[in-house]
N, C-alpha and C. Protein backbone atom coordinates (compact mmCIF):
# COMPACT_ATOMS: atom_id res chain seq x y z
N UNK A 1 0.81 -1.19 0.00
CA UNK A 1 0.00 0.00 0.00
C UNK A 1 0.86 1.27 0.00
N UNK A 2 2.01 0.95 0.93
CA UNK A 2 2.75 2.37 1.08
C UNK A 2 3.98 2.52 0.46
N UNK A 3 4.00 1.37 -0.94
CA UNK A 3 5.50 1.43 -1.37
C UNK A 3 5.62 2.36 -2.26
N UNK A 4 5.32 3.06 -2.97
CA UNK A 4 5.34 4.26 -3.54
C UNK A 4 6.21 5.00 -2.85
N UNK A 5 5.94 5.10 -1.68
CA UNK A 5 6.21 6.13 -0.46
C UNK A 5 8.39 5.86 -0.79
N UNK A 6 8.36 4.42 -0.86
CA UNK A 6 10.02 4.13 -0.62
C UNK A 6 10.27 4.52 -2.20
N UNK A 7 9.93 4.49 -3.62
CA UNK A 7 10.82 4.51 -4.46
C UNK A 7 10.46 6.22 -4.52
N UNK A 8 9.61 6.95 -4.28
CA UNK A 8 9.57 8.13 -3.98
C UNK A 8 10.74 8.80 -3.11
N UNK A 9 11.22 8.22 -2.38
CA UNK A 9 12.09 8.55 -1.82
C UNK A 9 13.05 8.15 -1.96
N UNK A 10 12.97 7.21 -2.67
CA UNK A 10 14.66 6.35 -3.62
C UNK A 10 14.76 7.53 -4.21
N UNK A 11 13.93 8.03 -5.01
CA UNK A 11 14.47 8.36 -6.46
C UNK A 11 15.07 9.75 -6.70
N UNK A 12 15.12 11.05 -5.27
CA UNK A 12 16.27 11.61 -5.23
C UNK A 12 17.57 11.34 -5.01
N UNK A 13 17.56 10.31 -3.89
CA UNK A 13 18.69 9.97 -3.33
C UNK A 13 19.58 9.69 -4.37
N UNK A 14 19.06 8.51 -5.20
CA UNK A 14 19.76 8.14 -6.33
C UNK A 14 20.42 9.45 -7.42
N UNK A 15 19.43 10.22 -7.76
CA UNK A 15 20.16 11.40 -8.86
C UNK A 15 20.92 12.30 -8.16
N UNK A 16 20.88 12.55 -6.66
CA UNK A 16 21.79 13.42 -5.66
C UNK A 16 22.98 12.22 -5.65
N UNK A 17 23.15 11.11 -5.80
CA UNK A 17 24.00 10.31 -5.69
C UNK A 17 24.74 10.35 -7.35
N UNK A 18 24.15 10.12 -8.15
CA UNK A 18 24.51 10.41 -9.42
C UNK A 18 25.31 12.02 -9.91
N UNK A 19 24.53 12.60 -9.06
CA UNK A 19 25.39 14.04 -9.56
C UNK A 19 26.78 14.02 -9.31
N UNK A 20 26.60 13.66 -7.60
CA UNK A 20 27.60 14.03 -6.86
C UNK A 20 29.01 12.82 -7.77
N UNK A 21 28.69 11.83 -7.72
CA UNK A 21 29.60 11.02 -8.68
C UNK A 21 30.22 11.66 -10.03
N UNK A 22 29.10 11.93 -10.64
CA UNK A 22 29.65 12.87 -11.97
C UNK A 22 30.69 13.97 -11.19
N UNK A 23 30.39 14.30 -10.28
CA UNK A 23 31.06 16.21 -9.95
C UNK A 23 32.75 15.72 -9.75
N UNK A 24 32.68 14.44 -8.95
CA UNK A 24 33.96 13.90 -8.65
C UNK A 24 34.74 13.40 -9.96
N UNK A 25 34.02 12.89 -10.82
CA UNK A 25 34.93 11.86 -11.80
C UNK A 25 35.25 13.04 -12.98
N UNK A 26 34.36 14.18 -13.37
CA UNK A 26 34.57 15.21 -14.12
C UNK A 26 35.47 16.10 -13.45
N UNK A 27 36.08 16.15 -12.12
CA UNK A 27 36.41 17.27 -11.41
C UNK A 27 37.90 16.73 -11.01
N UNK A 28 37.82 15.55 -11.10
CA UNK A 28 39.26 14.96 -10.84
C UNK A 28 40.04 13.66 -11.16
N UNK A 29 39.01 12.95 -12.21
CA UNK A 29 39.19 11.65 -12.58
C UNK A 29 39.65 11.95 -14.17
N UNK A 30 38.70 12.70 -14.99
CA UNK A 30 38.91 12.82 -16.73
C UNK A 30 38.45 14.04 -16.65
N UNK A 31 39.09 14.83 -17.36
CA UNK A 31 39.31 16.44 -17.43
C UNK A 31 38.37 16.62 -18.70
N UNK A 32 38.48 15.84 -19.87
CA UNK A 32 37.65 15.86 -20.71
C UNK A 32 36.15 15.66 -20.91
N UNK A 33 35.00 16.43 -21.07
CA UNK A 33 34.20 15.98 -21.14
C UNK A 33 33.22 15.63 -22.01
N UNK A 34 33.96 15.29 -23.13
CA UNK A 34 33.84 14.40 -24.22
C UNK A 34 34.28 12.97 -23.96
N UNK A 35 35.14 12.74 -22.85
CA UNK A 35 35.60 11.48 -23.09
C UNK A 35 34.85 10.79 -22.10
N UNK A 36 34.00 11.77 -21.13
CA UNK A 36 33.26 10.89 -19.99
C UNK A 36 31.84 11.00 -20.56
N UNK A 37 31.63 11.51 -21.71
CA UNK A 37 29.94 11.67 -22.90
C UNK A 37 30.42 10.13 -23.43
N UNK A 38 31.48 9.62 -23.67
CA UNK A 38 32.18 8.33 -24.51
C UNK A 38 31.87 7.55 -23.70
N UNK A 39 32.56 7.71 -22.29
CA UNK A 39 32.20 6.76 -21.23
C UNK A 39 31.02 6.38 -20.87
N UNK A 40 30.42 7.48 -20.62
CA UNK A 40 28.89 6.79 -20.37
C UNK A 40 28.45 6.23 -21.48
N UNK A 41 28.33 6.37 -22.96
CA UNK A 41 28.10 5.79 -23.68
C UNK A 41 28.59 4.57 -23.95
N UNK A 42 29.56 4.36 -24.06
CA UNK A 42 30.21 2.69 -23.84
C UNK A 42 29.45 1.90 -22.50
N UNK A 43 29.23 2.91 -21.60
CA UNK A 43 28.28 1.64 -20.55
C UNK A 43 27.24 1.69 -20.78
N UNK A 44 26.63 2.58 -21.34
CA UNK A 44 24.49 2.02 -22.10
C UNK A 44 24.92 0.83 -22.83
N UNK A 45 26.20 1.12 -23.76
CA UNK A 45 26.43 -0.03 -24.55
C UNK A 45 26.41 -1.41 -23.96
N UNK A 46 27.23 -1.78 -23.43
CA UNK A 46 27.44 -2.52 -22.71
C UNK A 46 26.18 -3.54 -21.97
N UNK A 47 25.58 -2.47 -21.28
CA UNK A 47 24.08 -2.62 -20.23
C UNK A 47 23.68 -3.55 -21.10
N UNK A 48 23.46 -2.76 -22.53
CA UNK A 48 22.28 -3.02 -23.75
C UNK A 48 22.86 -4.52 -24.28
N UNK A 49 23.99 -4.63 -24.54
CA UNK A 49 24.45 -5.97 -24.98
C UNK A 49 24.95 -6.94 -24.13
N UNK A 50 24.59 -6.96 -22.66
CA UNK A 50 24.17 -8.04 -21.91
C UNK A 50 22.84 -8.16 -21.53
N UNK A 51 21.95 -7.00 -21.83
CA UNK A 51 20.58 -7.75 -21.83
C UNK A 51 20.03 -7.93 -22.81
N UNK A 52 20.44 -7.98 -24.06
CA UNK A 52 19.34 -8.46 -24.84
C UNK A 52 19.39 -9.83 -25.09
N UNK A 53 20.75 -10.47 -24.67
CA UNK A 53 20.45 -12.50 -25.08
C UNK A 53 19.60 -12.75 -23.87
N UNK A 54 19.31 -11.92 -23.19
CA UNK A 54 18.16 -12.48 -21.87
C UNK A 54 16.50 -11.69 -22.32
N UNK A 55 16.31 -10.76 -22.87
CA UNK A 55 15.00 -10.46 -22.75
C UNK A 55 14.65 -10.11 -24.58
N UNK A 56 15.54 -10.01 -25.41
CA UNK A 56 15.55 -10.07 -26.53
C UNK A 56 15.44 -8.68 -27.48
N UNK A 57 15.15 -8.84 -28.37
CA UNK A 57 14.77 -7.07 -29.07
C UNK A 57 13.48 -7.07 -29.57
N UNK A 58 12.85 -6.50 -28.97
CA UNK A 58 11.25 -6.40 -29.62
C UNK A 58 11.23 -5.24 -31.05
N UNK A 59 10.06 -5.96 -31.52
CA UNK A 59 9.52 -5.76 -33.00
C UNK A 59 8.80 -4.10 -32.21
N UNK A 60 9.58 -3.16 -33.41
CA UNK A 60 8.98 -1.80 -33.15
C UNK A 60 8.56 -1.47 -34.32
N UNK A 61 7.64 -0.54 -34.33
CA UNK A 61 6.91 0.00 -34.80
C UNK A 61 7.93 1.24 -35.50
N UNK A 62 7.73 1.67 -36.96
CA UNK A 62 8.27 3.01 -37.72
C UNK A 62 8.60 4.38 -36.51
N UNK A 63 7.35 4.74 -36.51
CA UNK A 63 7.28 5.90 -35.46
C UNK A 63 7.81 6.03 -34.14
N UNK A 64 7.61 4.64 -33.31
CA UNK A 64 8.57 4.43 -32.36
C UNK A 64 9.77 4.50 -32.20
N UNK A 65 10.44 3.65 -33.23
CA UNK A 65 11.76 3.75 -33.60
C UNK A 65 11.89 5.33 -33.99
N UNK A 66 11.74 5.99 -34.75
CA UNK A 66 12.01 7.36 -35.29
C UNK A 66 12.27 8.27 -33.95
N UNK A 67 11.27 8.29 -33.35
CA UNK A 67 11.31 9.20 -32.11
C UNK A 67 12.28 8.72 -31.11
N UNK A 68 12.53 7.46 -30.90
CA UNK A 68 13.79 6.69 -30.47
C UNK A 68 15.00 7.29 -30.75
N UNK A 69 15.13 7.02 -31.84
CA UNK A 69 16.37 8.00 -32.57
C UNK A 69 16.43 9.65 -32.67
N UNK A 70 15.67 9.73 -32.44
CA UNK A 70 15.38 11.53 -32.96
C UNK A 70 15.95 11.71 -31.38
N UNK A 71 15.48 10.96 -30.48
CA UNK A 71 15.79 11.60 -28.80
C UNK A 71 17.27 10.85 -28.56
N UNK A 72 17.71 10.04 -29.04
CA UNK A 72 18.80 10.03 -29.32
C UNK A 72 20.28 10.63 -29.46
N UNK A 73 19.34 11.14 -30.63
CA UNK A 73 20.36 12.48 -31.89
C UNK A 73 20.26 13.60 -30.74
N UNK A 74 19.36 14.36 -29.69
CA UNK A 74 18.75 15.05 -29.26
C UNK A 74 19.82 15.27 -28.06
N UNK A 75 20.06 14.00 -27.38
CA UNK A 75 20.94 13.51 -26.35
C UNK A 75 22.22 13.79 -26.96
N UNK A 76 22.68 13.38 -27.83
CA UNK A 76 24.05 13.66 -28.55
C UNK A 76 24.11 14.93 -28.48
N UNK A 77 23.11 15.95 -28.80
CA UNK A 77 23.49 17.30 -29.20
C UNK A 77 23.84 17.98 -27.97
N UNK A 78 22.65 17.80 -27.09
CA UNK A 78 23.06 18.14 -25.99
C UNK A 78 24.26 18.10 -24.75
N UNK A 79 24.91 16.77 -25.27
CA UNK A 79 26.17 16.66 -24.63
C UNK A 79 26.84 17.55 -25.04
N UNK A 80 27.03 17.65 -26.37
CA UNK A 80 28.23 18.25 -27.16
C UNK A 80 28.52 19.88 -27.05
N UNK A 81 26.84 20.47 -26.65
CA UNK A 81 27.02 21.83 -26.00
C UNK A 81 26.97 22.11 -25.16
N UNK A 82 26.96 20.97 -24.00
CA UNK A 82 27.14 21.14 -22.41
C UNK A 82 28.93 21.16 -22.07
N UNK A 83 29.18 22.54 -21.86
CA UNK A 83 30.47 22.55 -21.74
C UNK A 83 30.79 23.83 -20.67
């Protein structure tokens, strides 16, 4: 009944935990931040190609896929002028 209540309250902790990680690894780990836009991208990669021999790739739809990609491309851009 009241679990809402816990991932509600997970789910700052976690992105205050996420920032603070980024602030450290951009601030004193890789100076570049193109090469930690690479990094994280090599681990979606990664994520993505150990789960799909377990849950597989589903059949999408034109439009789905498009907007998939379009937010994608969207994400790319935005790294590239976050500087």
């Amino acid at each position: 009944m009241v679990s809402w209540l816990f991932f509600a309250l997970l789910s700052p902790l976690l992105f205050a935990l996420a920032n603070v990680i980024d602030k450290v690894l951009l601030g004193k780990r890789i100076r570049n931040p193109y090469a930690y836009g690479a990094l994280v991208g090599a681990t979606y990669l990664s994520v993505v190609a150990i789960t799909i021999p377990f849950i597989g790739i589903p059949e999408l739809s034109f439009p789905v896929l498009a907007v998939g990609l379009l937010a994608g491309v969207c994400s790319g851009i935005m790294h590239l002028m976050y500087r």
